[in-house]
N, C-alpha and C. Protein backbone atom coordinates (compact mmCIF):
# COMPACT_ATOMS: atom_id res chain seq x y z
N UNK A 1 20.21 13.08 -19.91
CA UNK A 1 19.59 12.43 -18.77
C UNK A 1 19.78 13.37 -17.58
N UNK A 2 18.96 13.65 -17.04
CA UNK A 2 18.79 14.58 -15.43
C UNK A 2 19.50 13.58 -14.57
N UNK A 3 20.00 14.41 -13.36
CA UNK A 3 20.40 13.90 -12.60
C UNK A 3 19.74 13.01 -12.20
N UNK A 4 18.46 13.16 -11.66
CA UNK A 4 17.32 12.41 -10.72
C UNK A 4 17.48 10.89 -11.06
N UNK A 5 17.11 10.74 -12.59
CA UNK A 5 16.39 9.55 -13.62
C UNK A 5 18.55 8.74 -12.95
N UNK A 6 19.49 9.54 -13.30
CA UNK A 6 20.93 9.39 -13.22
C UNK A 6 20.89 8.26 -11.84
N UNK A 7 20.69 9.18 -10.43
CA UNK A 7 20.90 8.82 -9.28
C UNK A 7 20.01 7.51 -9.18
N UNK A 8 18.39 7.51 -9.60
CA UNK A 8 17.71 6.69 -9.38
C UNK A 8 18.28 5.08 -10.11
N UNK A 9 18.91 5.56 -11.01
CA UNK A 9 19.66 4.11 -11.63
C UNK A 9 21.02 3.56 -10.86
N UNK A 10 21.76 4.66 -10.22
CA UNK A 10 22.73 4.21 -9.55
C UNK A 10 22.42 3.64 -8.35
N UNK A 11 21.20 4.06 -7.45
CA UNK A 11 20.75 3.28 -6.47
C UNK A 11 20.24 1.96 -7.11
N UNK A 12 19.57 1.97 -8.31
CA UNK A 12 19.23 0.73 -8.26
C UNK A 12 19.90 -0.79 -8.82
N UNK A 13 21.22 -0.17 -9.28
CA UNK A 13 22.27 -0.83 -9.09
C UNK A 13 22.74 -1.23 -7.93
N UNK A 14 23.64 -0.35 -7.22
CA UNK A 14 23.61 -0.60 -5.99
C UNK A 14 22.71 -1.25 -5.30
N UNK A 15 21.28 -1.52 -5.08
CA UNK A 15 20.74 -2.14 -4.20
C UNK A 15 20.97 -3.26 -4.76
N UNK A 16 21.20 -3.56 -6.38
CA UNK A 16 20.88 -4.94 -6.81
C UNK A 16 22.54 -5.70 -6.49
N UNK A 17 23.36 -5.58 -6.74
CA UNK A 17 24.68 -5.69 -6.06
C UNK A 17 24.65 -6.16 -4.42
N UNK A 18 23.88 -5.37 -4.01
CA UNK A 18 23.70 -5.59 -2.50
C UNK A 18 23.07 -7.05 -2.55
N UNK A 19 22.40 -7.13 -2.87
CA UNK A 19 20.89 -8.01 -2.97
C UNK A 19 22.05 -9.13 -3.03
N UNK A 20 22.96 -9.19 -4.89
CA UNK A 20 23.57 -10.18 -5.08
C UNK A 20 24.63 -10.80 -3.74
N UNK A 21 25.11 -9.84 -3.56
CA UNK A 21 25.83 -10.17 -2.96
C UNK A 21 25.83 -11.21 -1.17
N UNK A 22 24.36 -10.61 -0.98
CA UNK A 22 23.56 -11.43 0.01
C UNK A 22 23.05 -12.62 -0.09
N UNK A 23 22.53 -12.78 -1.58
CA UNK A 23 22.33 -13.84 -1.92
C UNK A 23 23.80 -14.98 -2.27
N UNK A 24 24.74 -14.50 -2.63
CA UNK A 24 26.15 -15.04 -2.50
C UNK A 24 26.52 -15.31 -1.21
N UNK A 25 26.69 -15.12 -0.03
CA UNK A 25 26.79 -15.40 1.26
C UNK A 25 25.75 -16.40 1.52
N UNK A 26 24.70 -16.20 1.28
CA UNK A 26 24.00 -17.45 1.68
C UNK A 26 23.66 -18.87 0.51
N UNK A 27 24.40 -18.89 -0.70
CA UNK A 27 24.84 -20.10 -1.33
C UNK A 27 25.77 -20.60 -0.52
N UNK A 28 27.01 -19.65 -0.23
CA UNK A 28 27.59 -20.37 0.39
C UNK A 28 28.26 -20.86 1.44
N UNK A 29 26.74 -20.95 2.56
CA UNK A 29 26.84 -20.88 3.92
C UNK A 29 25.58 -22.15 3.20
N UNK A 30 24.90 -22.65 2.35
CA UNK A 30 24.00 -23.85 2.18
C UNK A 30 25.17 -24.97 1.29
N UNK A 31 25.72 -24.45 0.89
CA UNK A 31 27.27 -24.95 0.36
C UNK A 31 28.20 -25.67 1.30
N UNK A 32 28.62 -24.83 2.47
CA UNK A 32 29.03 -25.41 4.05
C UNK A 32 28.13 -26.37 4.49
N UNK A 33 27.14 -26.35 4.57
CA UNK A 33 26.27 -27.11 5.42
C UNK A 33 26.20 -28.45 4.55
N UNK A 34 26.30 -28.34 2.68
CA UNK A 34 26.32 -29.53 1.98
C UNK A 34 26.92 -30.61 2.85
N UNK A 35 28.35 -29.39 2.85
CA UNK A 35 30.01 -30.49 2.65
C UNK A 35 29.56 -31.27 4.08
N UNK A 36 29.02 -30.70 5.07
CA UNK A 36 29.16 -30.93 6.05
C UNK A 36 28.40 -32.33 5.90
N UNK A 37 27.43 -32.30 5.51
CA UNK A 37 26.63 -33.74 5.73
C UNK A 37 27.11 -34.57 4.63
N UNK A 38 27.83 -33.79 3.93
CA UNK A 38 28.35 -35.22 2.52
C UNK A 38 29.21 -35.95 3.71
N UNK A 39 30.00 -35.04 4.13
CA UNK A 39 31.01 -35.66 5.06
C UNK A 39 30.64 -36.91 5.97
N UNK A 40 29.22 -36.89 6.73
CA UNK A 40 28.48 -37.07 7.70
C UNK A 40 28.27 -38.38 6.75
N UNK A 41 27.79 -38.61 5.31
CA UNK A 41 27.52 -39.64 4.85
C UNK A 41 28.79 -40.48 4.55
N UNK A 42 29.73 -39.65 4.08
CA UNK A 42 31.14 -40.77 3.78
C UNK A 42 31.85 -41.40 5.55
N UNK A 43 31.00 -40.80 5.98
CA UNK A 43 31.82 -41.65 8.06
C UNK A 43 30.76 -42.60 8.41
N UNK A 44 29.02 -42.51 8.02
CA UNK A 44 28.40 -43.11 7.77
C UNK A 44 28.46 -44.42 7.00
N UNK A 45 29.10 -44.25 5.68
CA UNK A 45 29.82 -45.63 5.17
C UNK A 45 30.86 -46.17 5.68
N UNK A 46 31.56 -45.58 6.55
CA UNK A 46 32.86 -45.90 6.64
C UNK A 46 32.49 -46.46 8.28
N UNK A 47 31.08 -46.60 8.99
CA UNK A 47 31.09 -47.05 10.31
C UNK A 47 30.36 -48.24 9.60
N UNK A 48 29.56 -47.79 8.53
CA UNK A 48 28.66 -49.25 8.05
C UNK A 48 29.52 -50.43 7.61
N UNK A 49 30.50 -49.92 7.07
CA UNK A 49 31.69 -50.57 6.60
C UNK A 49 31.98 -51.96 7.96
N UNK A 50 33.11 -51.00 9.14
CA UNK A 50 33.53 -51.08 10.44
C UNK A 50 32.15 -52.48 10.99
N UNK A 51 30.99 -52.28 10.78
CA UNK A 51 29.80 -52.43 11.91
C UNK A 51 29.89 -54.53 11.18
N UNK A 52 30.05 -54.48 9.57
CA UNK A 52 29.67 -54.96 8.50
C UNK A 52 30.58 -56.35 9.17
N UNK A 53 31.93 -55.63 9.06
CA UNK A 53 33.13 -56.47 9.06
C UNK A 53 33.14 -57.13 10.64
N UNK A 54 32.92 -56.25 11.98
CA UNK A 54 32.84 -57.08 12.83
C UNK A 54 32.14 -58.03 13.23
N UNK A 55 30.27 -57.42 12.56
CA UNK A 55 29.71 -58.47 12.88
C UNK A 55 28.96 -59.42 11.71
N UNK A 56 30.10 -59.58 11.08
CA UNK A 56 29.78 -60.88 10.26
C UNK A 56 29.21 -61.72 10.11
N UNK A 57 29.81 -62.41 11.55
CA UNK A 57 29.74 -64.02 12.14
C UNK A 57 28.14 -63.85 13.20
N UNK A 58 27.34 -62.39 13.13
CA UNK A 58 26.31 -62.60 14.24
C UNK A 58 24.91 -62.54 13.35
N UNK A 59 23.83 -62.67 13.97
CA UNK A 59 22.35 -62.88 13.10
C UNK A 59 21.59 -61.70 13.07
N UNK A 60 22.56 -60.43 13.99
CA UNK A 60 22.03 -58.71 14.28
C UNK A 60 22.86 -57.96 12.94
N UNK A 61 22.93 -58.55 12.48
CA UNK A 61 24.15 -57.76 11.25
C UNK A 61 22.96 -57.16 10.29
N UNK A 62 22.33 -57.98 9.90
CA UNK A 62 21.24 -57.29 8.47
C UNK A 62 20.08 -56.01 9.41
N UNK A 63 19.66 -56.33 10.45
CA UNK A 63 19.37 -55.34 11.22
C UNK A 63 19.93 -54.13 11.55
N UNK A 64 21.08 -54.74 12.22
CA UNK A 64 22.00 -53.02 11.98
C UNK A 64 22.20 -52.75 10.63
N UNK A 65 22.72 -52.96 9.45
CA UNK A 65 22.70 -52.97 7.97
C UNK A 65 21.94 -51.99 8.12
N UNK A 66 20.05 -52.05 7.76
CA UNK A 66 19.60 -51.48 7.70
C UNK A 66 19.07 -50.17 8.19
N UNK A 67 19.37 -49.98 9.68
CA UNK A 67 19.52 -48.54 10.57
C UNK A 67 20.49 -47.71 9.53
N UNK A 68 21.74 -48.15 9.36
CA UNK A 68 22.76 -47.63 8.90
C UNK A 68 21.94 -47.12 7.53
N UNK A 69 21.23 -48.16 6.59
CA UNK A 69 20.77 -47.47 5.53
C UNK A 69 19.77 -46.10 6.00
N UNK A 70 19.02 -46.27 6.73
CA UNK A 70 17.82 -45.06 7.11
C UNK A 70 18.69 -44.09 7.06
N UNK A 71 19.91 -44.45 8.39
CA UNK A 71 20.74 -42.84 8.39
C UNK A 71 21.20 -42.05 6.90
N UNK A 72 21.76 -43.08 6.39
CA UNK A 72 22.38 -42.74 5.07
C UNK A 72 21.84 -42.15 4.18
N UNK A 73 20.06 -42.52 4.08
CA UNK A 73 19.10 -42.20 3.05
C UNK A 73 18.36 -40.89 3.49
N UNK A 74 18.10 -41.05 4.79
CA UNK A 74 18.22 -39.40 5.35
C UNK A 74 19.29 -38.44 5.30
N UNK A 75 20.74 -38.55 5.16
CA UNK A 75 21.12 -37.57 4.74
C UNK A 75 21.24 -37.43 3.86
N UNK A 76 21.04 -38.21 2.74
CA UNK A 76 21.14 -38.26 1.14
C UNK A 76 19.94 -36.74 0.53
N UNK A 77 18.83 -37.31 1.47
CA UNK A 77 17.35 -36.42 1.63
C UNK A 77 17.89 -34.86 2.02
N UNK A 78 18.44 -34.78 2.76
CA UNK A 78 19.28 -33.52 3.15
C UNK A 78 19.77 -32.89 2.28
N UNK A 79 20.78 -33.59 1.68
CA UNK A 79 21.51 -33.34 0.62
C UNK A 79 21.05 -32.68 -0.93
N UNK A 80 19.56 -33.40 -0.71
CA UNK A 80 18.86 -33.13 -1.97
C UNK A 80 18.23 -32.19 -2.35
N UNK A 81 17.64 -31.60 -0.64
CA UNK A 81 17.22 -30.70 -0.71
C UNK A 81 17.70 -29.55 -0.05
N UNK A 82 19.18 -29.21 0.58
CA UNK A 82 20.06 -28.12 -0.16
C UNK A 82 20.01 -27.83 -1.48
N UNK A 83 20.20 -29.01 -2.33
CA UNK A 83 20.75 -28.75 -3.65
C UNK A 83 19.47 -27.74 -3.94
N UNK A 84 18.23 -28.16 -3.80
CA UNK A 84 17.10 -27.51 -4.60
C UNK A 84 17.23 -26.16 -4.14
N UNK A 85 17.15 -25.66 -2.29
CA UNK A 85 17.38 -24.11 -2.35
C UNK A 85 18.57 -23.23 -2.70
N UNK A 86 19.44 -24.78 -3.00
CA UNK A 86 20.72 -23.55 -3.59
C UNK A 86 19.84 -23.50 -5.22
N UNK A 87 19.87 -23.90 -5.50
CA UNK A 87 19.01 -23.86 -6.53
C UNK A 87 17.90 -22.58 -7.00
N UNK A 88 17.11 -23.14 -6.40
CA UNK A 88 16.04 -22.15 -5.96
C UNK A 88 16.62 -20.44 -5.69
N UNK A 89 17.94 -20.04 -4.77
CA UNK A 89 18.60 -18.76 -4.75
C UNK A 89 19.32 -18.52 -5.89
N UNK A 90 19.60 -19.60 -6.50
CA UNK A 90 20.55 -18.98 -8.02
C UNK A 90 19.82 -18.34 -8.67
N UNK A 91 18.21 -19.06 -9.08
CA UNK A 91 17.09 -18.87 -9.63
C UNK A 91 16.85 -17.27 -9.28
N UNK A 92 16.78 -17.12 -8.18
CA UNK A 92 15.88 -15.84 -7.54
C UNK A 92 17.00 -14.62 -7.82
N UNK A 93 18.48 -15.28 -7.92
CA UNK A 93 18.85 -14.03 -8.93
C UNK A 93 19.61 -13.63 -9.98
N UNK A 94 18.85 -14.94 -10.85
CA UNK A 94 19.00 -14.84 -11.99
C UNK A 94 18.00 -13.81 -12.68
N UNK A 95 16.91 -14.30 -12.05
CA UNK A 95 15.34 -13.37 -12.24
C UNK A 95 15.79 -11.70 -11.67
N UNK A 96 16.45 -11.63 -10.84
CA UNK A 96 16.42 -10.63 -10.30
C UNK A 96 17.20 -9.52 -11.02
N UNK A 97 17.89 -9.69 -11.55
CA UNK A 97 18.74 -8.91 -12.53
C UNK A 97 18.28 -7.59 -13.00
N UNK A 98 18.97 -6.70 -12.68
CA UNK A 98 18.63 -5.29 -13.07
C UNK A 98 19.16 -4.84 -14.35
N UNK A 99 18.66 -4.60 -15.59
CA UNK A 99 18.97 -4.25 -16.48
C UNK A 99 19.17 -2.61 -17.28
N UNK A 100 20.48 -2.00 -16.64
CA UNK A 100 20.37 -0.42 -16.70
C UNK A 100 20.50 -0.28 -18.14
N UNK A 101 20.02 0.63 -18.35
CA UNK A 101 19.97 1.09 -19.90
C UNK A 101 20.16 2.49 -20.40
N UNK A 102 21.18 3.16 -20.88
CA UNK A 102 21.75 4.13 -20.80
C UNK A 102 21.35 4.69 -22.23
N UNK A 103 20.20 4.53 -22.54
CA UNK A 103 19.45 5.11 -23.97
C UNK A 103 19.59 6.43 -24.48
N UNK A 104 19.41 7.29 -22.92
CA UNK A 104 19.29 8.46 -23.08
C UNK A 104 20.30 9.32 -22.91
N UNK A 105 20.58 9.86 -23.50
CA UNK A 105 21.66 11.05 -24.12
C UNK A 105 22.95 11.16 -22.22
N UNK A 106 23.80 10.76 -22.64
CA UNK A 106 24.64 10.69 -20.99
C UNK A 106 24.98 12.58 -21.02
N UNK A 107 25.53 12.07 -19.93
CA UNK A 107 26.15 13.60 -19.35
C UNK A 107 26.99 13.85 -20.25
N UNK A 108 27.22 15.14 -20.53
CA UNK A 108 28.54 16.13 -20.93
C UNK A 108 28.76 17.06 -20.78
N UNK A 109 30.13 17.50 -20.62
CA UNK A 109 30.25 18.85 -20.47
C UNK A 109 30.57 19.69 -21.77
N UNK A 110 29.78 19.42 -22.68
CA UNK A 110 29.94 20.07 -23.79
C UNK A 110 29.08 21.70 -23.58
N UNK A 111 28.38 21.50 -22.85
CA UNK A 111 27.58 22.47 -22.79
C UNK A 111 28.41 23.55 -21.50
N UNK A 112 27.57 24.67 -22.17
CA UNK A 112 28.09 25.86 -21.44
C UNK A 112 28.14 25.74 -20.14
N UNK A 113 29.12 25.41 -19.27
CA UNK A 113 29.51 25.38 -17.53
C UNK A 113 29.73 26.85 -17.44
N UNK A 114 28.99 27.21 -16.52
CA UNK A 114 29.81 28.48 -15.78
C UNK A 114 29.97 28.05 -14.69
N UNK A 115 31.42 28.62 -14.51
CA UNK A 115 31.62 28.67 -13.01
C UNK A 115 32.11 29.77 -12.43
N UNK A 116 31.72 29.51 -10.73
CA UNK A 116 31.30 30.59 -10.15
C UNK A 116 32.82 30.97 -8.70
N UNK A 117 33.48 31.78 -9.14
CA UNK A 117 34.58 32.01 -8.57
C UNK A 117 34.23 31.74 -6.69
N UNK A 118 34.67 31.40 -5.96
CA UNK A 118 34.88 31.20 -4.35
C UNK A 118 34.61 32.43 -3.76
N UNK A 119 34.81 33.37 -4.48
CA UNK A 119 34.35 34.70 -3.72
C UNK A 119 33.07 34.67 -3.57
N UNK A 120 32.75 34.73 -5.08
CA UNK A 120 31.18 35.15 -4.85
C UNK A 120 30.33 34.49 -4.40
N UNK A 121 30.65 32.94 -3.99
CA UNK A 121 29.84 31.94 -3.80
C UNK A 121 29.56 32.13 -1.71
N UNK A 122 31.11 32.69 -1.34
CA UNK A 122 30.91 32.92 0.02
C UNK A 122 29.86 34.31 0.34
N UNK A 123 30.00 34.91 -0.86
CA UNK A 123 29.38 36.70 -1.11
C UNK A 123 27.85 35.95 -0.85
N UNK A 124 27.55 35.33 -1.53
CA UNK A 124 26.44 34.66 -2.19
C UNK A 124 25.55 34.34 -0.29
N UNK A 125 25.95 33.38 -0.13
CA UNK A 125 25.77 33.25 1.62
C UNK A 125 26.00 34.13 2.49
N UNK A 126 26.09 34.91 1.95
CA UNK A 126 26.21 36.09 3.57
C UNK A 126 24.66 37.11 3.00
């Protein structure tokens, strides 16, 4: 294998590494943002809870009830659809995958190296 065909595979490793690795930062920065609204839904139950118990005894209770559900079902909606673009980025690089293939005959130094003493190489440039 020539150098060229050599280098051109090591960049394209490298870029794909890169790639992954970008795409890894942003799972899980859509990962953060999950927790964040799961969170947002368990304080959500836990005020619907609070809202439930005080106003028991009043005839505004099934009314608020239901606000509380909208909120809840909207972040549920949130929730759902993180999941899909985390989704959706696993996808994009799973597909993306670079598959190097080292078919062709690798380097060796089996073959005749000459090398070229420091003298002559400075001789060489002047």
């Amino acid at each position: 294998m020539d150098f060229s065909k050599f280098s051109k595979k090591v960049q394209a490793v490298a870029s794909s590494t890169a790639k992954k690795a970008g795409e890894q930062v942003q799972i899980a920065k859509l990962q953060i943002d999950k927790t964040t609204i799961n969170k947002d839904i368990t304080d959500a139950f836990t005020a619907l809870g609070k809202y439930c118990y005080l106003n028991l005894d009043k005839e505004e209770l099934v009314e608020g009830i239901k606000e509380y559900k909208r909120d809840i079902d909207e972040l549920k909606l949130k929730v759902a659809a993180l999941d899909k673009e985390i989704a959706s980025v696993k996808e994009n690089d799973e597909a993306d995958e670079i598959n190097v293939d080292f078919e062709e005959k690798p380097l060796t130094f089996e073959e005749d190296v000459t090398v070229v003493p420091e003298e002559e190489k400075a001789e060489d440039k002047e």
